[in-house]
N, C-alpha and C. Protein backbone atom coordinates (compact mmCIF):
# COMPACT_ATOMS: atom_id res chain seq x y z
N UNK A 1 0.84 -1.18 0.00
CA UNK A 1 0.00 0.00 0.00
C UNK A 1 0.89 1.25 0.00
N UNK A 2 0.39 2.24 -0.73
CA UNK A 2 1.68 3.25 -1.15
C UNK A 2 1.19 4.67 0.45
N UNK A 3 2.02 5.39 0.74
CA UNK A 3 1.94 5.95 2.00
C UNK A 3 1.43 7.56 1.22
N UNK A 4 0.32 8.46 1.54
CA UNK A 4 0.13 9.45 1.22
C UNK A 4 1.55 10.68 0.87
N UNK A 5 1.70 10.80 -0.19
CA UNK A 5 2.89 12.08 -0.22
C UNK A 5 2.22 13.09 0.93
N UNK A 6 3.74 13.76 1.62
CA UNK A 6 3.35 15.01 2.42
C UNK A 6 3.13 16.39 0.91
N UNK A 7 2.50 16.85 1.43
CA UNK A 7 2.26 18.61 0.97
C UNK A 7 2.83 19.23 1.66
N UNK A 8 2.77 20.28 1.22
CA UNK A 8 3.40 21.83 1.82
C UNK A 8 2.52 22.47 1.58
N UNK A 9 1.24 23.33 2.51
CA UNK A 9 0.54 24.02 1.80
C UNK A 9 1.18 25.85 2.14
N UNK A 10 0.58 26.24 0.57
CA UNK A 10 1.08 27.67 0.80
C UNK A 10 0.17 29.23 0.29
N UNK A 11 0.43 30.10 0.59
CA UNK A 11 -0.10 31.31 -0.14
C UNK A 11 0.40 32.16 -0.89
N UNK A 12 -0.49 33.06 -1.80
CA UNK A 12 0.63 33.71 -2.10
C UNK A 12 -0.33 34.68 -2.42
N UNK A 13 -0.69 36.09 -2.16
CA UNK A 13 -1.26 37.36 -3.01
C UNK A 13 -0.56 37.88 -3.92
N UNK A 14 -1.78 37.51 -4.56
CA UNK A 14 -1.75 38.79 -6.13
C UNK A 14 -2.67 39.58 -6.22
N UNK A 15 -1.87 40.48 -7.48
CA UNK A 15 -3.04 41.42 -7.84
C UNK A 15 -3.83 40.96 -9.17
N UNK A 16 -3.96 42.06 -10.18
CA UNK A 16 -5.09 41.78 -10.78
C UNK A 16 -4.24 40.72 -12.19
N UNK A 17 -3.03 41.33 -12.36
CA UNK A 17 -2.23 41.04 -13.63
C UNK A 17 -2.01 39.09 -13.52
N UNK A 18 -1.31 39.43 -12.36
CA UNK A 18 -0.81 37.76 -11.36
C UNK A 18 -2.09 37.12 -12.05
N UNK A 19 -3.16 37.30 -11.37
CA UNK A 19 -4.52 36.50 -11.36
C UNK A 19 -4.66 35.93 -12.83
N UNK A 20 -4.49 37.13 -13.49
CA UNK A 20 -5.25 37.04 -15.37
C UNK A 20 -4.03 35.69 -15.92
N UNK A 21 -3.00 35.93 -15.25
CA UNK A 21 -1.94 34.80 -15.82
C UNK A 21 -2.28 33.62 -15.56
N UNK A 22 -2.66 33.32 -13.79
CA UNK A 22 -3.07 32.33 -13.50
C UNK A 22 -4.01 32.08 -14.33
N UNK A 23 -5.24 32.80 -14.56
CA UNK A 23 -6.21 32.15 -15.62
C UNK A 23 -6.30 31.33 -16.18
N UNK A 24 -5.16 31.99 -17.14
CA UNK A 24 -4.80 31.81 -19.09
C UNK A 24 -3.78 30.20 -18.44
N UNK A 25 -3.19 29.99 -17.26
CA UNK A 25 -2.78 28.38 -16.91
C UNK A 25 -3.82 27.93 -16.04
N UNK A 26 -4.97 27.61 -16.34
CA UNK A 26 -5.78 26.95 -15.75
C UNK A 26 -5.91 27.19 -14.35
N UNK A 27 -4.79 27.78 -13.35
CA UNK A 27 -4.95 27.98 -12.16
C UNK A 27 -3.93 26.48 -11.46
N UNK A 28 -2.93 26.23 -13.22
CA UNK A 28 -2.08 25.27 -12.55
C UNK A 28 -0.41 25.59 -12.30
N UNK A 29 -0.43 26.72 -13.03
CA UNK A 29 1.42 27.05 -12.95
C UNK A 29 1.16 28.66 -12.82
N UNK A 30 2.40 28.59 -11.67
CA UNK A 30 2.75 30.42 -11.81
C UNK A 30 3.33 30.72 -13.14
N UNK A 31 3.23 31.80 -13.25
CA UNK A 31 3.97 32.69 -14.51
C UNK A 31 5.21 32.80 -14.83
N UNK A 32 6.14 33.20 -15.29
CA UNK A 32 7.74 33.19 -15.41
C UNK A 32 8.05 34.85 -14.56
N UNK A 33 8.77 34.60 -13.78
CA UNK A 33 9.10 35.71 -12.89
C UNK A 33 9.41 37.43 -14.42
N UNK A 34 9.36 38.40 -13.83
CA UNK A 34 10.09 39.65 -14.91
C UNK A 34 11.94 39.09 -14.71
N UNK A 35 11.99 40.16 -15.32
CA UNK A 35 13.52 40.13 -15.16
C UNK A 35 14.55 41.12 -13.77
N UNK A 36 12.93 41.92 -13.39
CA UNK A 36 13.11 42.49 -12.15
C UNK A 36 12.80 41.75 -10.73
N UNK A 37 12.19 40.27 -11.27
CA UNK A 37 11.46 39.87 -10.08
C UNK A 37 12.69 38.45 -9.74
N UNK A 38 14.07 38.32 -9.18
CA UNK A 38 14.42 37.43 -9.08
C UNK A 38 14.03 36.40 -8.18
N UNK A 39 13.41 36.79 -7.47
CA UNK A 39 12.29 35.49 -6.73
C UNK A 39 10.90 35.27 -6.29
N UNK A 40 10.83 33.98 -6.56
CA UNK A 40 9.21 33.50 -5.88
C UNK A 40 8.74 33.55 -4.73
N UNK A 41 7.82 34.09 -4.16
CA UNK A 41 7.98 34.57 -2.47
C UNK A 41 6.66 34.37 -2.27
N UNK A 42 6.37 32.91 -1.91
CA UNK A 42 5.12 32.22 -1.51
C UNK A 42 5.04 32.47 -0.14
N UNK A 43 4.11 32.31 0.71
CA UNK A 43 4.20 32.60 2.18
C UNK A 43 3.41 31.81 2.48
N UNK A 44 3.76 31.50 4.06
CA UNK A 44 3.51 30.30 4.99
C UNK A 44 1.87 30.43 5.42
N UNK A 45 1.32 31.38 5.73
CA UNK A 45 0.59 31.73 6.41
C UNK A 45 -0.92 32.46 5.60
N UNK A 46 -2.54 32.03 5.90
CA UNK A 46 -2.89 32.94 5.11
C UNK A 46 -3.57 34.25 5.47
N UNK A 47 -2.96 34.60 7.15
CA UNK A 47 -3.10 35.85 7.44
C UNK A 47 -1.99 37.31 6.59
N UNK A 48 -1.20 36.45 6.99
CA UNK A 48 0.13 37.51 6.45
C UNK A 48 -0.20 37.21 4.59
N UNK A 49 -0.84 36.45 3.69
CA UNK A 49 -1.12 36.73 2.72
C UNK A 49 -2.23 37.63 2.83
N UNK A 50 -2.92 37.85 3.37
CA UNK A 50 -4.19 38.71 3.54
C UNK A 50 -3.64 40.04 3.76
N UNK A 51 -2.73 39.92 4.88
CA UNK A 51 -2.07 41.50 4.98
C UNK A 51 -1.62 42.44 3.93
N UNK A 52 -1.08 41.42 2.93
CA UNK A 52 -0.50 41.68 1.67
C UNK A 52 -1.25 42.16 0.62
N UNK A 53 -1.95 41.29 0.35
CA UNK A 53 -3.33 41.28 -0.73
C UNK A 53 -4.39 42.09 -0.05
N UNK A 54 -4.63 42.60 0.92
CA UNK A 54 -5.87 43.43 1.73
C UNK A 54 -5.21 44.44 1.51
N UNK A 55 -4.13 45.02 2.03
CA UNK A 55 -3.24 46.74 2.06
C UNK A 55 -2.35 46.63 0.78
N UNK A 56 -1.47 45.91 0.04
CA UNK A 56 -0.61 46.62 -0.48
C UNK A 56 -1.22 46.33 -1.74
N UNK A 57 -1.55 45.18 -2.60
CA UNK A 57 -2.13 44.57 -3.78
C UNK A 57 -3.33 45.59 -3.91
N UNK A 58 -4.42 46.13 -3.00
CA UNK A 58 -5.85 46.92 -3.34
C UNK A 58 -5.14 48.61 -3.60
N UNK A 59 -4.04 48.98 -2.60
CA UNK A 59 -3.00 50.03 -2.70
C UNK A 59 -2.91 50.25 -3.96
N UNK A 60 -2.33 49.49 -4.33
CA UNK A 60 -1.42 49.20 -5.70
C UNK A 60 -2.35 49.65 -7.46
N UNK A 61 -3.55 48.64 -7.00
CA UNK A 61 -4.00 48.31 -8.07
C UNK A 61 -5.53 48.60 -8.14
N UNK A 62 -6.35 48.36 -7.15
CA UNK A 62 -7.39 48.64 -6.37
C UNK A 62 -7.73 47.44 -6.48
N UNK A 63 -7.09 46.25 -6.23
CA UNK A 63 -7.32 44.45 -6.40
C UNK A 63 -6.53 43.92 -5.67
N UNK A 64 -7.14 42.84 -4.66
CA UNK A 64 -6.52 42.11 -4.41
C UNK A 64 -6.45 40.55 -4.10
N UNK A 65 -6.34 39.40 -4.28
CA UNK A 65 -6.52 38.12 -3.90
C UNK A 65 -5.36 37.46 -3.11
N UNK A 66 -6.23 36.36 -2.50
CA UNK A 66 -5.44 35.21 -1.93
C UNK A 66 -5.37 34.40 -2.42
N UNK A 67 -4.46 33.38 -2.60
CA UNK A 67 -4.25 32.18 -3.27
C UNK A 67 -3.17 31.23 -2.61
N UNK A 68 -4.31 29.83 -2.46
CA UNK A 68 -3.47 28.74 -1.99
C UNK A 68 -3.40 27.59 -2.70
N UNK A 69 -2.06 27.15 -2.42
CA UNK A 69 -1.74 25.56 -2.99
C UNK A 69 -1.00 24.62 -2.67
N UNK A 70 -0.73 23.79 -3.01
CA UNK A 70 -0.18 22.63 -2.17
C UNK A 70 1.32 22.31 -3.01
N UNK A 71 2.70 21.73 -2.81
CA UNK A 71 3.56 21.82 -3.13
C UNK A 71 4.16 20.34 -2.66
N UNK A 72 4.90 18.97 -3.15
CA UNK A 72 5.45 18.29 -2.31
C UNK A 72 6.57 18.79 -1.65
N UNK A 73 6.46 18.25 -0.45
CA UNK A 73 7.38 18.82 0.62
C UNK A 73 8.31 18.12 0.30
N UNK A 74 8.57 17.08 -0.41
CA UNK A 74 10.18 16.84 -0.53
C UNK A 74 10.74 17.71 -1.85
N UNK A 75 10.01 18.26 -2.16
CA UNK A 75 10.63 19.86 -3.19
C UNK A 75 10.84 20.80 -2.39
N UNK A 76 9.97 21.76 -1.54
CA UNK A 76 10.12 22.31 -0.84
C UNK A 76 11.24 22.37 0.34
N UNK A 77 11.58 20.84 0.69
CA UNK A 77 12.58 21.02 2.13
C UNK A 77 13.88 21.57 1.55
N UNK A 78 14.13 21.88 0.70
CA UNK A 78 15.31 22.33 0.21
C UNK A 78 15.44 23.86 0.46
N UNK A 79 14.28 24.42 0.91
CA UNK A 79 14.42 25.59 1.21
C UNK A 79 13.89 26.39 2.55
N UNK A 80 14.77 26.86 3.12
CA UNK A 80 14.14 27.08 4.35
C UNK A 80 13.14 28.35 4.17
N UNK A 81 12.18 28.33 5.35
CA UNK A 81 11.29 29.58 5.74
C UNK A 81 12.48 30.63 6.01
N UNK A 82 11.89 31.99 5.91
CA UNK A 82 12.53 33.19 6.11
C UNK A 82 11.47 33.70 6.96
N UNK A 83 12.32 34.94 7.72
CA UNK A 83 11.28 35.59 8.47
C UNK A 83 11.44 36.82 8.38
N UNK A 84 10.34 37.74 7.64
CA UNK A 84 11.03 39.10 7.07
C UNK A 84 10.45 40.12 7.81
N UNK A 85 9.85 39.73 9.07
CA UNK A 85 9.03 40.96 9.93
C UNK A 85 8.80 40.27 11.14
N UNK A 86 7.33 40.52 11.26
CA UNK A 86 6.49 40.02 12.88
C UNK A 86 6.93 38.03 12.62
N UNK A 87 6.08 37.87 14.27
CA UNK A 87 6.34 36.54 13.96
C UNK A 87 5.50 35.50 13.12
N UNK A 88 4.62 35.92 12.30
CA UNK A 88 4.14 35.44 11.35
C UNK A 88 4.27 35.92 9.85
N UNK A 89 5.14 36.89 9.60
CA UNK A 89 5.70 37.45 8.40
C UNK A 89 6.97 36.31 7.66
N UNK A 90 6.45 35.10 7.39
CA UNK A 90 7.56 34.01 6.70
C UNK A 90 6.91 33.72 5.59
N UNK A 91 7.99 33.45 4.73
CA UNK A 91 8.19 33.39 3.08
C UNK A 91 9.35 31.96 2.89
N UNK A 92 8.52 32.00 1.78
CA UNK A 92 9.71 31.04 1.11
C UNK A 92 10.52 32.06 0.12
N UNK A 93 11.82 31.76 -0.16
CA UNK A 93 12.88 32.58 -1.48
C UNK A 93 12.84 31.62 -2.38
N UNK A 94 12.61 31.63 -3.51
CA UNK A 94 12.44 30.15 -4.57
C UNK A 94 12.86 31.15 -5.54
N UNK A 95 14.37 30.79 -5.73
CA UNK A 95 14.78 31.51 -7.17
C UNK A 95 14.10 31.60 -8.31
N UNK A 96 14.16 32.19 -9.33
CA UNK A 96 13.34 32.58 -10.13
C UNK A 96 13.36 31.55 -11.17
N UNK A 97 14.75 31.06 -11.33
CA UNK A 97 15.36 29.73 -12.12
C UNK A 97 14.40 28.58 -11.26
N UNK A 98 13.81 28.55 -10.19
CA UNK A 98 13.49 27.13 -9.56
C UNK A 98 11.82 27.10 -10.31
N UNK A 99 11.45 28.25 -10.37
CA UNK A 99 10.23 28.38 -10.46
C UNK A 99 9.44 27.11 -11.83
N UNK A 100 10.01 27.31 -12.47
CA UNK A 100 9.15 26.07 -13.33
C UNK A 100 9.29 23.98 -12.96
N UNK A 101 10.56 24.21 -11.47
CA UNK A 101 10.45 22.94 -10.95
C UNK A 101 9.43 23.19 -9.74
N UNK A 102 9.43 24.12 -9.70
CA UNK A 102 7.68 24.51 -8.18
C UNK A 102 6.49 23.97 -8.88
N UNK A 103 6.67 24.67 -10.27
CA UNK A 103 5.21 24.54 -11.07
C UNK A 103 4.68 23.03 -11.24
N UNK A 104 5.91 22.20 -11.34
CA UNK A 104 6.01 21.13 -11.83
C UNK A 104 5.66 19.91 -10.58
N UNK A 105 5.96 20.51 -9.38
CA UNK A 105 5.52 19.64 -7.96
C UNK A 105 4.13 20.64 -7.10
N UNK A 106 3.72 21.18 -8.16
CA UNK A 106 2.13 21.44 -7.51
C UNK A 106 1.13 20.76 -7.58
N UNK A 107 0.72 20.42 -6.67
CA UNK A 107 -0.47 19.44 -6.69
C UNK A 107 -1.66 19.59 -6.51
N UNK A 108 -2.67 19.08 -7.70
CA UNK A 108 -4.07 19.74 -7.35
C UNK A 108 -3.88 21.69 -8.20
N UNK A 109 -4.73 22.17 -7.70
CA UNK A 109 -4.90 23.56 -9.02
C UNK A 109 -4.51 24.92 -7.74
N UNK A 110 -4.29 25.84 -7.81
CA UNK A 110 -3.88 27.06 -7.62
C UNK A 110 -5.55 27.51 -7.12
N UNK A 111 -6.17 28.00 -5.93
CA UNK A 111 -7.33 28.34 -5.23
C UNK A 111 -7.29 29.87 -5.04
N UNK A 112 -8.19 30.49 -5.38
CA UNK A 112 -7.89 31.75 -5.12
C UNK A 112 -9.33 31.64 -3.62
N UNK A 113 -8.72 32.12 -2.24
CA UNK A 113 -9.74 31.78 -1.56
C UNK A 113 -9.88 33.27 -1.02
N UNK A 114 -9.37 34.36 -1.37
CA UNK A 114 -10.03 35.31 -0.68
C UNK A 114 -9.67 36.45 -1.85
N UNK A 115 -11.01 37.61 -1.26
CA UNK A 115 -10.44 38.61 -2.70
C UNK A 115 -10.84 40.00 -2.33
N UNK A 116 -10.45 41.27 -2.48
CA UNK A 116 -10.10 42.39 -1.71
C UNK A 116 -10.40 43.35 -2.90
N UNK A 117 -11.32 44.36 -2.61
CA UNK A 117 -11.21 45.35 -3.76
C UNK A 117 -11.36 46.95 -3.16
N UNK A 118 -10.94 48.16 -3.75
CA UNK A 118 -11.35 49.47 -3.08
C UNK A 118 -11.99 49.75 -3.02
């Protein structure tokens, strides 16, 4: 009998552009980073995605969403949590080069579960 793979579940806010990409991939792969964006910065938590997507994404754009998904954790352990503020302000750093092996260990579809507008 085969043993359930672990997940990693994660978040990540976007705004309106992020979203339209997700779309146009079914809601199964992130996008290819800019050439300004050298990393993927998924976060642990989906308060501190809310913080993000509620104030800076509606700021920004007058839009904002949450979005969660699941990742195998034996992709993921290769990278540790960061902690870039309070004690629930943690991120993952997923080089920008890793990003189409993330896309590739997502499991199940990309959820947009919360959504923020001005």
């Amino acid at each position: 009998m085969a043993t359930p793979e672990e997940l990693t579940v994660m978040y990540r806010p976007v705004g309106p552009e992020e979203l339209e990409l997700l779309r146009q991939a079914d809601f199964k792969r992130w996008p290819p980073r800019l050439p300004e964006q050298p990393i993927f910065y998924p976060v642990t938590n989906e308060q501190y995605a809310v913080e993000i997507a509620g104030n800076w994404n509606v700021r920004d754009s007058g839009y904002g969403a949450v979005t969660r998904f699941q990742v195998r954790t034996s992709f993921m352990s290769k990278y540790q949590v960061q902690r870039v503020g309070g004690s629930h302000h943690t991120e993952w750093w997923v080089p920008a080069e890793d990003l189409e092996d993330l896309n590739d260990n997502i499991v199940g579809l990309i959820e947009v579960i919360r959504e923020f507008g001005s």
